[in-house]
Protein backbone atom coordinates (compact mmCIF):
# COMPACT_ATOMS: atom_id res chain seq x y z
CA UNK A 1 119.53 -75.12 50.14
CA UNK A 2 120.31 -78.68 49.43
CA UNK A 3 122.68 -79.62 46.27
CA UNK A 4 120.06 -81.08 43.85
CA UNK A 5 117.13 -78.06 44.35
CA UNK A 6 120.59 -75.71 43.87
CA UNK A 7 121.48 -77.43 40.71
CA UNK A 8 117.86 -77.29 39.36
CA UNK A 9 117.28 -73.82 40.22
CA UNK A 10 120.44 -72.74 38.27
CA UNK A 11 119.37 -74.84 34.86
CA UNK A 12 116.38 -73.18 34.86
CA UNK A 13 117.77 -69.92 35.16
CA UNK A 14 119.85 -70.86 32.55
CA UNK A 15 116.77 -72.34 30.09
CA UNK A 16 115.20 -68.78 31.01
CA UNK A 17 117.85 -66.72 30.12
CA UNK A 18 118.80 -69.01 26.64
CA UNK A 19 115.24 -68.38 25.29
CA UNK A 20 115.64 -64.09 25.55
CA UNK A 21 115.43 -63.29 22.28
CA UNK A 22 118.10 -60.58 20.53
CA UNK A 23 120.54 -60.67 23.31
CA UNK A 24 124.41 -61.69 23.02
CA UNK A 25 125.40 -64.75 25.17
CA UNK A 26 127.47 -64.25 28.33
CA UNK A 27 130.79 -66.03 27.63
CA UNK A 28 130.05 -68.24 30.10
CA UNK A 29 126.59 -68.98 29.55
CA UNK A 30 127.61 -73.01 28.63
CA UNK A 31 130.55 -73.05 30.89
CA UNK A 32 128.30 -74.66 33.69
CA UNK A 33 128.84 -78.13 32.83
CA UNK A 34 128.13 -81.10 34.91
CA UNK A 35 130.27 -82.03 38.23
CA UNK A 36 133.35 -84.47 37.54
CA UNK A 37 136.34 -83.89 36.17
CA UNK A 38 137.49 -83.01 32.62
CA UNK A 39 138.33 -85.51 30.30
CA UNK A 40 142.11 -84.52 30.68
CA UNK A 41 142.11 -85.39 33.85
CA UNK A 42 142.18 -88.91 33.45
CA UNK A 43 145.90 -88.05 33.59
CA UNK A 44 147.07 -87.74 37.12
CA UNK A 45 149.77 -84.79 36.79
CA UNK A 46 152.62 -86.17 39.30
CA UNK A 47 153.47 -83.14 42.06
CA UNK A 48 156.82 -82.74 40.38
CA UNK A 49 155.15 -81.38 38.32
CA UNK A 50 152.45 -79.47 39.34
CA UNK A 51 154.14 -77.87 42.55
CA UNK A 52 157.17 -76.49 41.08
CA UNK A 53 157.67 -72.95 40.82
CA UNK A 54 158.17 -71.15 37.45
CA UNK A 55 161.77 -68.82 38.03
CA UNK A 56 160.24 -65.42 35.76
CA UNK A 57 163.13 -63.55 34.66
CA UNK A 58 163.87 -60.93 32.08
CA UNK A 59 163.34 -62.16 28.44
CA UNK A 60 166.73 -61.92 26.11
CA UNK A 61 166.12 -59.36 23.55
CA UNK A 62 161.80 -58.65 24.71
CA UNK A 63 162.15 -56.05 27.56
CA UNK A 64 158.89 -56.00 28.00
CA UNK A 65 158.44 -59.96 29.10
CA UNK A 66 159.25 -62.17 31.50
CA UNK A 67 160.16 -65.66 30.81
CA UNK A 68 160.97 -69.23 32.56
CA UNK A 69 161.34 -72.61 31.98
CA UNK A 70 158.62 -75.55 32.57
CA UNK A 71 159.53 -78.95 33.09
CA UNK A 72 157.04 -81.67 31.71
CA UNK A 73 156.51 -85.43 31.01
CA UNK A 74 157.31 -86.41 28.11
CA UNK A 75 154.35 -89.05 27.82
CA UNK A 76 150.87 -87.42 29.27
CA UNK A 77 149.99 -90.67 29.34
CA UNK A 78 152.16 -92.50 31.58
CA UNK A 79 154.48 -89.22 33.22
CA UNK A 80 155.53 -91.63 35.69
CA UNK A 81 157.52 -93.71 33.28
CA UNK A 82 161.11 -92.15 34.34
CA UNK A 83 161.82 -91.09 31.08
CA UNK A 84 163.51 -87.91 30.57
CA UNK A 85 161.35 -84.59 31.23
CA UNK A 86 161.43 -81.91 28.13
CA UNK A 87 161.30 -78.36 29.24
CA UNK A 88 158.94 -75.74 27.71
CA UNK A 89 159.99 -71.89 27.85
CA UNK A 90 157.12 -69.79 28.82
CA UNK A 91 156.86 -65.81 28.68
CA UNK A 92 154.36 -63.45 30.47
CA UNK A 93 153.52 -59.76 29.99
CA UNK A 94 151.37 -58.38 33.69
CA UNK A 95 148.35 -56.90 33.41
CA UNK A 96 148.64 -53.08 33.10
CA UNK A 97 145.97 -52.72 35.55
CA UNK A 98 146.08 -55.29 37.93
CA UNK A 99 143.06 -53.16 39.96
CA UNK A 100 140.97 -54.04 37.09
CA UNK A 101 142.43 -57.43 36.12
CA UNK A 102 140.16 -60.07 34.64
CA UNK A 103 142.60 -63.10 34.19
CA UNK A 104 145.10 -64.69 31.80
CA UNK A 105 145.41 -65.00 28.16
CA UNK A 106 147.32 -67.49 26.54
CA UNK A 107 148.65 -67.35 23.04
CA UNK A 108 149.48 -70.24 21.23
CA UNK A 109 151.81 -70.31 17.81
CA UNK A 110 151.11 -71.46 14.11
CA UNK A 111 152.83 -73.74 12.16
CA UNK A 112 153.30 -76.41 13.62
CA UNK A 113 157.12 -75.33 13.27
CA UNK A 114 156.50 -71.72 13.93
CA UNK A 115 159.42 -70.03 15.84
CA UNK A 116 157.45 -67.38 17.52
CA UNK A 117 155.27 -68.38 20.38
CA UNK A 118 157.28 -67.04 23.30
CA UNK A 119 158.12 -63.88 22.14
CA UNK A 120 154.19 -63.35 20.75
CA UNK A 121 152.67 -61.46 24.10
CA UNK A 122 154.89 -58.73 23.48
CA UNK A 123 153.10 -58.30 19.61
CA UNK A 124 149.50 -58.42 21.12
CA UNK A 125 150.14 -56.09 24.71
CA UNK A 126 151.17 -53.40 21.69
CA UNK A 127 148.41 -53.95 18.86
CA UNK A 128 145.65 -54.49 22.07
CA UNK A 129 146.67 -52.35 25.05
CA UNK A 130 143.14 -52.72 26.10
CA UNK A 131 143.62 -56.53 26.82
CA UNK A 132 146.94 -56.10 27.73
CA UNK A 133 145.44 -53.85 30.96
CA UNK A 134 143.25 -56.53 32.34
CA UNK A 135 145.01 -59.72 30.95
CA UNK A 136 148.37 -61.14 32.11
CA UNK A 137 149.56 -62.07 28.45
CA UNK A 138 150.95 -65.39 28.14
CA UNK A 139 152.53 -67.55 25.64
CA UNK A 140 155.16 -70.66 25.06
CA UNK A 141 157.26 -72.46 22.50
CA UNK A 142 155.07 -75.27 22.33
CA UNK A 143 157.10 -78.61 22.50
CA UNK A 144 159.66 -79.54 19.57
CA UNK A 145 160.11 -76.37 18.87
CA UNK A 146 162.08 -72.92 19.52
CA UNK A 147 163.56 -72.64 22.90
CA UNK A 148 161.91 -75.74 23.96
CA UNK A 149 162.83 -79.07 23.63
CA UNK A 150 163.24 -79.48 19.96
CA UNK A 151 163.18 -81.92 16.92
CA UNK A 152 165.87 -82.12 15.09
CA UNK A 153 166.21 -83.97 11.73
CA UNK A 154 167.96 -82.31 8.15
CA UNK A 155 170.88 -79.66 8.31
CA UNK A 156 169.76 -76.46 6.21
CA UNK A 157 172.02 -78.06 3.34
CA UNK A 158 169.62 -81.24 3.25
CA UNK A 159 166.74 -79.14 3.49
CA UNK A 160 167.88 -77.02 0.22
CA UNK A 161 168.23 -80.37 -1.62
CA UNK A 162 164.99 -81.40 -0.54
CA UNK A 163 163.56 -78.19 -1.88
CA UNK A 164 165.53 -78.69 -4.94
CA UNK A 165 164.43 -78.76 -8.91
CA UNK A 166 161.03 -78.39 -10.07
CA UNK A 167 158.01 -80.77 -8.38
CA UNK A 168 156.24 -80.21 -11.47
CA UNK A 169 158.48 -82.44 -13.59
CA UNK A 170 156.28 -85.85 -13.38
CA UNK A 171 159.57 -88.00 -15.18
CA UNK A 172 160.15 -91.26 -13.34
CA UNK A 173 163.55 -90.28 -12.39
CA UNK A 174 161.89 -86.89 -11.19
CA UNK A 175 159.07 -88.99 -9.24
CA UNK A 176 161.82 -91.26 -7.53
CA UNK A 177 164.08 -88.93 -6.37
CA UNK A 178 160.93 -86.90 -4.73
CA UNK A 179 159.93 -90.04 -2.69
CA UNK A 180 163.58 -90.62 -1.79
CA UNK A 181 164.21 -87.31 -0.86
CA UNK A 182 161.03 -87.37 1.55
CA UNK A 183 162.11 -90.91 2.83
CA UNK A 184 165.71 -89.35 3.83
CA UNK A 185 164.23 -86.51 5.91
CA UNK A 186 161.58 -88.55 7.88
CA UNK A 187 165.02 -91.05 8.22
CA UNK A 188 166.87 -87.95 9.54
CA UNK A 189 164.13 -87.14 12.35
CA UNK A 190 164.12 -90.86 13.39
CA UNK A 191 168.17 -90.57 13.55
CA UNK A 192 168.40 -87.08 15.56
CA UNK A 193 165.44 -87.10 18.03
CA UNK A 194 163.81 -90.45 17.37
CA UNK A 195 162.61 -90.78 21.03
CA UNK A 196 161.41 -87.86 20.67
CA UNK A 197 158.58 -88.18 18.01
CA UNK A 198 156.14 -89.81 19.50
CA UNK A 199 155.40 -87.23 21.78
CA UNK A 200 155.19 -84.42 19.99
CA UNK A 201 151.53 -83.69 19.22
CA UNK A 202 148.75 -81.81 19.68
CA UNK A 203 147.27 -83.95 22.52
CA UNK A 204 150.56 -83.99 24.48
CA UNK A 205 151.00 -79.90 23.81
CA UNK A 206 147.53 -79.49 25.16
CA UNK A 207 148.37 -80.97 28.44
CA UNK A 208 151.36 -78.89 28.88
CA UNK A 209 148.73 -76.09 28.14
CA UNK A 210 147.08 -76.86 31.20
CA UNK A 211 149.87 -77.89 33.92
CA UNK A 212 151.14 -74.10 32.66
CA UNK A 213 147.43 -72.79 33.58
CA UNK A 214 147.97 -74.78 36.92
CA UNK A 215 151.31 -73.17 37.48
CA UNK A 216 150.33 -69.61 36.82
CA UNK A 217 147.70 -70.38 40.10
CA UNK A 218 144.93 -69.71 37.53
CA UNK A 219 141.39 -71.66 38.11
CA UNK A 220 140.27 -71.03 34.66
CA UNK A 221 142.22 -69.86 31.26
CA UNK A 222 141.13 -67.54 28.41
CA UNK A 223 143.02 -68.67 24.87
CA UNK A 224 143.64 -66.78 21.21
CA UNK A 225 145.41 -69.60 19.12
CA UNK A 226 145.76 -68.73 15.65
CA UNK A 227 146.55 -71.26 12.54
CA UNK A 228 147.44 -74.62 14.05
CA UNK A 229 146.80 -73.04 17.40
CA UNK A 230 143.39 -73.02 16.85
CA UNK A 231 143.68 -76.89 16.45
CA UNK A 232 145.74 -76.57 20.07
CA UNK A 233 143.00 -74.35 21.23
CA UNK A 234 140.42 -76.93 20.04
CA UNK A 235 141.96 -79.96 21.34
CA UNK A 236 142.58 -78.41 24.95
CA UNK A 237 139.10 -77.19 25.21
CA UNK A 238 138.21 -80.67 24.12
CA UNK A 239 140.33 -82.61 26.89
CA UNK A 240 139.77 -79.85 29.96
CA UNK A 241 136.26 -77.95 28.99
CA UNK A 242 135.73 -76.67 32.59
CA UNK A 243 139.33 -74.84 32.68
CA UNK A 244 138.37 -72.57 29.57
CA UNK A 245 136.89 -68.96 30.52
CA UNK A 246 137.08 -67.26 26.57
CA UNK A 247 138.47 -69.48 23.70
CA UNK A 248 139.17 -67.67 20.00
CA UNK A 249 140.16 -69.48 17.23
CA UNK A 250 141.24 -67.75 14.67
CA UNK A 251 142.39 -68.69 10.95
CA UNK A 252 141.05 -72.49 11.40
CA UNK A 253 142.74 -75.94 10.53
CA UNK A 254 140.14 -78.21 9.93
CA UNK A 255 141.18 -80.24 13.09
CA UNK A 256 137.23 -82.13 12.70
CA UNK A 257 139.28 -83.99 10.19
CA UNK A 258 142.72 -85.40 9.29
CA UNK A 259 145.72 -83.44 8.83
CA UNK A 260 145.83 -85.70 5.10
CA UNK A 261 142.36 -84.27 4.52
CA UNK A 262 142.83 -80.66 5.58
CA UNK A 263 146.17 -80.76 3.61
CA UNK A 264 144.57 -82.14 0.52
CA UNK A 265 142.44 -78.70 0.26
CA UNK A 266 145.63 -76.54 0.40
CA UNK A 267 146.55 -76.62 -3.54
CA UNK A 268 142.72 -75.09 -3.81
CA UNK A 269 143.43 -72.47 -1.13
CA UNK A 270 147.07 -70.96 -1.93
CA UNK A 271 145.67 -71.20 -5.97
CA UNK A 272 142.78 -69.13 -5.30
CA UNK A 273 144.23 -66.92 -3.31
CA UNK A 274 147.04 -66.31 -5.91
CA UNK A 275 144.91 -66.35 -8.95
CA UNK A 276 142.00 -64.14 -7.43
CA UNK A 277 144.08 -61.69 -5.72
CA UNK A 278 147.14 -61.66 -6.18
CA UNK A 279 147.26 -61.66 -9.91
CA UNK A 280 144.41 -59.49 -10.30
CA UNK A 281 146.40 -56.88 -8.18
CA UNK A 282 149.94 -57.14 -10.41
CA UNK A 283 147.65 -56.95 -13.52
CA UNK A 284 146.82 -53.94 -12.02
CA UNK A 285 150.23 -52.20 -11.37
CA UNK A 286 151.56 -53.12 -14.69
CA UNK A 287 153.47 -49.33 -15.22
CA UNK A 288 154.89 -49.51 -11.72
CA UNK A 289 155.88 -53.62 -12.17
CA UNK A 290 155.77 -54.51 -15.97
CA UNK A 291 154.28 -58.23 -15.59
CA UNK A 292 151.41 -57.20 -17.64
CA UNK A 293 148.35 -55.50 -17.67
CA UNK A 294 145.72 -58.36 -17.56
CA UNK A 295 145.77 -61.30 -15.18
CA UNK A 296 146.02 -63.66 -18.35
CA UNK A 297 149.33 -61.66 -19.14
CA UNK A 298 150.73 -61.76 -15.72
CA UNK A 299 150.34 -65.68 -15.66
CA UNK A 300 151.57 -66.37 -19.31
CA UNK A 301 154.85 -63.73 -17.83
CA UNK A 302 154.61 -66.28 -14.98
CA UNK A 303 155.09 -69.36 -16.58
CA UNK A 304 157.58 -67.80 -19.33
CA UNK A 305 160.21 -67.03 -16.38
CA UNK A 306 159.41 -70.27 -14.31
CA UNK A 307 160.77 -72.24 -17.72
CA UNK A 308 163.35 -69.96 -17.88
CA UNK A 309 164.03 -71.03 -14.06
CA UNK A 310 163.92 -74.74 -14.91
CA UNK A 311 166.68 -74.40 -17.80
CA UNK A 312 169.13 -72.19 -16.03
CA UNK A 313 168.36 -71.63 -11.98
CA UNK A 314 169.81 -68.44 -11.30
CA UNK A 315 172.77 -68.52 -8.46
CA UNK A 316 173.69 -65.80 -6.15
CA UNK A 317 176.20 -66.38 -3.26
CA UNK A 318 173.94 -68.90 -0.92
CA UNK A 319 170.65 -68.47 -2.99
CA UNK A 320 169.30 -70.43 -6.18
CA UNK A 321 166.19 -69.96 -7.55
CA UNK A 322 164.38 -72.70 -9.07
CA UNK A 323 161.29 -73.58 -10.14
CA UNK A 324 160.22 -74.60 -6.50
CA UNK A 325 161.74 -71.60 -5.02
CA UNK A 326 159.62 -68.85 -6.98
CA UNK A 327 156.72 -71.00 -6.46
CA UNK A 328 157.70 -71.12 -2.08
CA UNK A 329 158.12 -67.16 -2.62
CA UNK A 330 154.04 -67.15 -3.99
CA UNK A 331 153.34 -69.40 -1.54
CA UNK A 332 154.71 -67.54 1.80
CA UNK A 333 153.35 -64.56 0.00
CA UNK A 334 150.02 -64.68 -0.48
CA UNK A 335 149.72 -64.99 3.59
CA UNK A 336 148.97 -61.35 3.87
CA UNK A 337 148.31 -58.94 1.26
CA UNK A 338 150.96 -56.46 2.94
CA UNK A 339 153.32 -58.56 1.25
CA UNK A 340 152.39 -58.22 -2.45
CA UNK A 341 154.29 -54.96 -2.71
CA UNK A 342 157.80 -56.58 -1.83
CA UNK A 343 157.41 -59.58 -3.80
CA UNK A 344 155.81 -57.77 -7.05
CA UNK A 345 159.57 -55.74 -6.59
CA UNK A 346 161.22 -59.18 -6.10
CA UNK A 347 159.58 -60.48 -9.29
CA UNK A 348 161.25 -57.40 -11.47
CA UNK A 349 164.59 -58.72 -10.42
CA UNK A 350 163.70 -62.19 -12.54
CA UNK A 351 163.53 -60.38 -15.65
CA UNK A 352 166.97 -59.34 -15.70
CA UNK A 353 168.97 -60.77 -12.83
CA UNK A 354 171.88 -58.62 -13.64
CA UNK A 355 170.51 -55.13 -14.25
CA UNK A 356 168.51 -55.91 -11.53
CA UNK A 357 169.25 -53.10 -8.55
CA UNK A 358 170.09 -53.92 -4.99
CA UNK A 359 166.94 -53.30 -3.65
CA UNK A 360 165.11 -55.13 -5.63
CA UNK A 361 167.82 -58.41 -5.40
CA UNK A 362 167.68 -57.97 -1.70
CA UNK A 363 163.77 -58.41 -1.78
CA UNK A 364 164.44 -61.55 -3.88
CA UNK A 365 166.76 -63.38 -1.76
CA UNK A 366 164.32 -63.01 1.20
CA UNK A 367 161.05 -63.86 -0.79
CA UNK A 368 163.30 -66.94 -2.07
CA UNK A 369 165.41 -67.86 0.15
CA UNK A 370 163.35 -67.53 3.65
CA UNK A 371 160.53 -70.01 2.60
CA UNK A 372 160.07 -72.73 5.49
CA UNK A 373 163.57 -74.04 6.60
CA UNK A 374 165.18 -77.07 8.45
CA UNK A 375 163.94 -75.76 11.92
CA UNK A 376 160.00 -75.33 11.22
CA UNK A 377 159.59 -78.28 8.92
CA UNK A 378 161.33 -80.28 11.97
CA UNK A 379 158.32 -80.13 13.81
CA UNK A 380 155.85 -79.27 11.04
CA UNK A 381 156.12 -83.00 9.89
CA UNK A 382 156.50 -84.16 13.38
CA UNK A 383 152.96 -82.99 14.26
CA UNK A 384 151.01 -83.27 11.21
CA UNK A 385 152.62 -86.79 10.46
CA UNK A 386 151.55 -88.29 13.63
CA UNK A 387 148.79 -86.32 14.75
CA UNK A 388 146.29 -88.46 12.49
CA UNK A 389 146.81 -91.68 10.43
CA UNK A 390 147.91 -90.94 6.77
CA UNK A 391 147.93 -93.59 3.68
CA UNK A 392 151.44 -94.75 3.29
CA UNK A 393 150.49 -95.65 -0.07
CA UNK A 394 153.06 -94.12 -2.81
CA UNK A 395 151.45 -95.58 -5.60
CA UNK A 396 148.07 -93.49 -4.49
CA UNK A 397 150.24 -90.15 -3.85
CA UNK A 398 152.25 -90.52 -6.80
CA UNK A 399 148.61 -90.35 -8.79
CA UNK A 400 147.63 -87.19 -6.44
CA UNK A 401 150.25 -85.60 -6.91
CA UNK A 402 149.88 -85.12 -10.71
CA UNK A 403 146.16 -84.83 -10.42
CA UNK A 404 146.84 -81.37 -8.17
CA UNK A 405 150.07 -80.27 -10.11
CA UNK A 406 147.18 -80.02 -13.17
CA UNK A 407 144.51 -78.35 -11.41
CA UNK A 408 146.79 -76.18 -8.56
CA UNK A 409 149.94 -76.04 -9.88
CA UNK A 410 151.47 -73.61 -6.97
CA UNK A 411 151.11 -75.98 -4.29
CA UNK A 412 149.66 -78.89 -5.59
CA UNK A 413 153.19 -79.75 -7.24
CA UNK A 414 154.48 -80.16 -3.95
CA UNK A 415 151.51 -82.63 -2.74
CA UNK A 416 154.03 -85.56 -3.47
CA UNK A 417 156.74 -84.57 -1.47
CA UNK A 418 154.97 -83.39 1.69
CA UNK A 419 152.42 -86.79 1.80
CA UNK A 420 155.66 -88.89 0.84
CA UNK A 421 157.33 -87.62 4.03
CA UNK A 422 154.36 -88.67 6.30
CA UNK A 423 153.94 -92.17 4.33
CA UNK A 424 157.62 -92.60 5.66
CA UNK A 425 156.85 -91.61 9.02
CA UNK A 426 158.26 -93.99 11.74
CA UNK A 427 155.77 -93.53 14.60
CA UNK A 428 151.70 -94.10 15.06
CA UNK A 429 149.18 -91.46 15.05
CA UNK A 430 148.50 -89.99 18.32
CA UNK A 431 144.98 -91.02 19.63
CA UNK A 432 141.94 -89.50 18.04
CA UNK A 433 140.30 -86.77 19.69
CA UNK A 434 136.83 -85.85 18.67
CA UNK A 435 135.70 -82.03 19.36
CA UNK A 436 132.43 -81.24 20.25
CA UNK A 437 132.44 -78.27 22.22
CA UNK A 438 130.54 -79.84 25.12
CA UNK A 439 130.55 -78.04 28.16
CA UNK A 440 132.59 -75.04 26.46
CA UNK A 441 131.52 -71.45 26.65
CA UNK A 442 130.52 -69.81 23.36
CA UNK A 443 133.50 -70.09 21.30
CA UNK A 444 134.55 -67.26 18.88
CA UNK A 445 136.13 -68.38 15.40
CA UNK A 446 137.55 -66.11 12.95
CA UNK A 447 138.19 -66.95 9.06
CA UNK A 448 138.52 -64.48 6.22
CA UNK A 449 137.15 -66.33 2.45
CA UNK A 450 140.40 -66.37 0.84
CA UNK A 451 142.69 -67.48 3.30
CA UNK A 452 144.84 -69.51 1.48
CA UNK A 453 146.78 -71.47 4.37
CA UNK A 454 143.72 -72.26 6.32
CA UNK A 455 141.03 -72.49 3.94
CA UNK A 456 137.59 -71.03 4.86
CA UNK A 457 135.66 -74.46 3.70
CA UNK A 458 138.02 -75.93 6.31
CA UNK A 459 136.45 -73.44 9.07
CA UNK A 460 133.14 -73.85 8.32
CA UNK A 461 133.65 -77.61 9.07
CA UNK A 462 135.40 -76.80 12.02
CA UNK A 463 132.54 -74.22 13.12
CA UNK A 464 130.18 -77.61 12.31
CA UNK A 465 132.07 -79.80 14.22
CA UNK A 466 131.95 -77.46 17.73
CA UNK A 467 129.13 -76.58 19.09
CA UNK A 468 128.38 -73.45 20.64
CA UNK A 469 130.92 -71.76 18.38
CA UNK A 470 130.46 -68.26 16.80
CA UNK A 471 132.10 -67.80 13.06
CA UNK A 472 133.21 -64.21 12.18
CA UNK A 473 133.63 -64.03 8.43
CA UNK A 474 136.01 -61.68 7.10
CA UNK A 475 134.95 -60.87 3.22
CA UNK A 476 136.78 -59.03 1.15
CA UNK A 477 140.34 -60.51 2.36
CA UNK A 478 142.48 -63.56 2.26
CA UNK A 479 144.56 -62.86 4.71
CA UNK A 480 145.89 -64.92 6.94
CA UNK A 481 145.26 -64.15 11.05
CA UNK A 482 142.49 -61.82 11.90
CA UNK A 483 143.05 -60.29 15.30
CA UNK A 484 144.74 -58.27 16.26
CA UNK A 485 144.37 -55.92 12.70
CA UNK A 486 143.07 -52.68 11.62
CA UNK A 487 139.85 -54.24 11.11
CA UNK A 488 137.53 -52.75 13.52
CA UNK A 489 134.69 -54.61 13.14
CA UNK A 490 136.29 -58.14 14.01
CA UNK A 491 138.37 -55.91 16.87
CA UNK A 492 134.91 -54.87 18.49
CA UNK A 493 133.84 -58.63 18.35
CA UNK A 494 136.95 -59.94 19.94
CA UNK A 495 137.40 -57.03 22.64
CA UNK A 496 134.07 -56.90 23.55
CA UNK A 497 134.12 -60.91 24.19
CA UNK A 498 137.31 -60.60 25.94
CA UNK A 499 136.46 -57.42 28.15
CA UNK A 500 132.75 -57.25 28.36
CA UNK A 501 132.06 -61.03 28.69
CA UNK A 502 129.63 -60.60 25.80
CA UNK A 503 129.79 -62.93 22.89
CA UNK A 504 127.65 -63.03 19.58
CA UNK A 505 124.27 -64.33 19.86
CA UNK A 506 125.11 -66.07 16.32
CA UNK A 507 127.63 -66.11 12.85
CA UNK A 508 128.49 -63.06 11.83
CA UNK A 509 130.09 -61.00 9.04
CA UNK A 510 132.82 -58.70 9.14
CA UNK A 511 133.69 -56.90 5.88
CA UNK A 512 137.23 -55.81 4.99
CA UNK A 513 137.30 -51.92 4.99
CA UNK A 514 139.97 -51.17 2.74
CA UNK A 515 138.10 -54.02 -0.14
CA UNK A 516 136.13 -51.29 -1.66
């Protein structure tokens, strides 16, 4: 059979087998894109690169891994400059059942800053042995981060002063030293990795994405990227289409967008989340908790020790408390509802900092003294900064600022000095990247309605923006990260996408069991 009668033979099998009414997709039904290469490919990857041979050893402290080391360019877009490589640790956990083996699954990390991306296979091969029999589990410390090649930019003592006082407090002298405290941090980055920074972003971490599918010998990669790894997910997908056998995205950044946009919604998000569930949920524990018995009474109790906070922090060893550190403690919070009992126990010790018993002071210093740090926000701001263009305008953040401190107090106080930081940024965005979805399989996305970190408006623009994609709505929750949990309806979904090849025919709903 010749090439072209082939070709048109297979799209109208396909055209038959899209108009079959009530059946759920194969996950490659779209994958059958037109011959050429992906868009990714543009780069030529250097055979430095792509032949050498990934050393797996023993991971320190996760028995059950193996890791290496990658070497990569530190441009994508001109790895033949003879500038120095970075190196990227990578982990893998074998499939269980390498009789039955189906392929590789790579996990990416949130954040951008978080820590845990190498060690995350070992989480999933125990919360989804089922995947972990047929999947070689795979995951990385995506560049600037972790064991990888890392930004560096304020000690932990220049991050506390950064965190320091009350973002509320809209005095001049407040204002000023905000803005100069965001100047001196993007001014630290510059001075401790400044040639660095322009390369770490979500483009350049989605071609080390793919050399690593390369390396592992695999033709074609499945992905579960939650939080900004959904925007890594997206972005790779984007730039190599053809390479992609199952791609989740779960808890969405709106990466259709800006990172200023997507960041804008965030006051909204963490407010609702603490107002409508959190809140709600202390009200109700008032004779275990004693923060009041009605929401209204919880938030006046609230605000009554938050004052109290701005008069006289309290001081214990290493930790202060501040306004801006019992809001951080809400804020990393209201990420999972798991956490409410431990920081509702961590609230009692406000009352009465020196009755208050170990326990509960214990719980405090972590809720309080955990929140974000020198080593995430290091390449936090390095990715969101320079991912997308942002208004360096003060003037027009300064008059943000107080417009979200009044409507979203939690996080919108701190809308000043995040923006401020990225105003002072000292590189260019990264170039655009438009997702489509075009020539992707059916894409799964998962989003429960109260996520407060990434926003469910955000997904729904996201789900807009890629076509093909499948949205799982989680009601009833706000938590943050949907798979793997103990919800069994969104664990069907996913397994039977990942196992069975089967994905939805269209959105779907997935209610939270224990909401009733």
């Amino acid at each position: 059979m010749n090439t072209t009668s082939s070709r048109t033979r297979r799209a109208a099998l396909a055209l038959a087998a899209a108009t079959v009414a009530g059946l759920a997709l194969p996950a490659t039904a779209a994958s059958a894109a037109p011959e050429g290469r992906d868009p990714g490919d543009a780069v030529a990857v250097p055979a430095r690169y792509s032949h050498q041979i990934l050393n797996w050893q023993p991971c320190d402290g996760q028995p059950t891994l193996e890791c290496a080391t990658m070497a990569v360019p530190r441009d994508w877009n001109d790895p033949d400059s003879g500038t120095a490589d970075l190196s990227i640790a990578v982990s893998r956990h074998k499939a269980t059942d390498p009789a039955g083996r189906k392929g590789t699954l790579m996990l990416g990390a949130g954040g951008p800053g978080a820590q845990n991306g190498l060690v995350r296979p070992a989480g999933l091969v125990k919360a989804a042995p089922k995947v972990a029999a047929v999947y070689d589990i795979v995951g990385l410390d995506q560049r600037g981060v972790g064991r990888s090649t890392h930004v560096v930019c304020e000690t932990q003592e220049e991050w506390q002063e950064f965190m320091a006082g009350d973002f509320r407090d809209r005095s001049p002298e407040a204002i000023a030293k905000v803005i100069d405290n965001s100047r001196k941090f993007a001014e630290s980055c510059q001075r401790n990795s400044g040639d660095l920074l322009p390369y770490i972003n979500t483009v350049q971490t989605a071609h080390d994405v793919d050399l690593f599918r390369g390396l592992l010998g695999e033709r074609k990669l499945s992905y579960l990227g939650p939080s900004y790894a959904s925007m890594i997910g997206a972005y790779y997908g984007t730039l190599f289409p053809h390479r992609v056998d199952h791609l989740i995205l779960d808890s969405n950044i709106g990466w259709e967008g800006t990172w200023e946009n997507f960041q804008l919604g965030l006051p909204m998000s963490f407010q609702r989340r603490f107002d409508e569930d959190f809140v709600p949920w202390l009200a109700a524990r008032d004779a275990t908790y004693h923060w009041g018995s009605t929401p209204e009474e919880v938030k006046a109790h609230w605000e009554r020790v938050r004052a109290g906070l701005h008069d006289t922090p309290i001081v214990d060893g290493s930790l202060t408390i501040g306004p801006n550190q019992l809001d951080n403690g809400a804020i990393g919070t209201v990420y999972l509802a798991s956490n409410f009992p431990s920081f509702a126990q961590a609230l009692t010790a406000l009352d009465d900092w020196q009755a208050a018993g170990p326990d509960a002071k214990a719980l405090a210093h972590k809720a309080f003294g955990q929140y974000l740090g020198p080593e995430f926000t290091a390449e936090y701001f390095s990715v969101t900064c320079s991912d997308t263009p942002w208004n360096r305008d003060l003037d027009t953040w300064t008059e943000r600022g107080a417009e979200l401190t009044a409507r979203y107090p939690l996080a919108g106080a701190r809308t000043l000095a995040f923006s401020a930081v990225c105003a002072a940024w000292p590189t260019d965005p990264a170039p655009r990247v438009k997702v489509t979805g075009a020539h992707l399989p059916p894409t799964l996305m998962l989003n429960s309605v109260h996520d407060p970190a990434t926003y469910y408006e955000a997904a729904v623009g996201a789900h807009r923006a890629l076509r093909g994609s499948r949205l799982v709505t989680v009601t009833g929750s706000g938590d943050h990260g949907q798979y793997p949990t103990a919800n069994t309806c969104v664990t069907d979904v996913v397994e039977r996408y990942l196992l069975d090849d089967r994905a939805p025919e269209r959105d779907l709903t997935c209610p939270t069991p224990q909401a009733g």
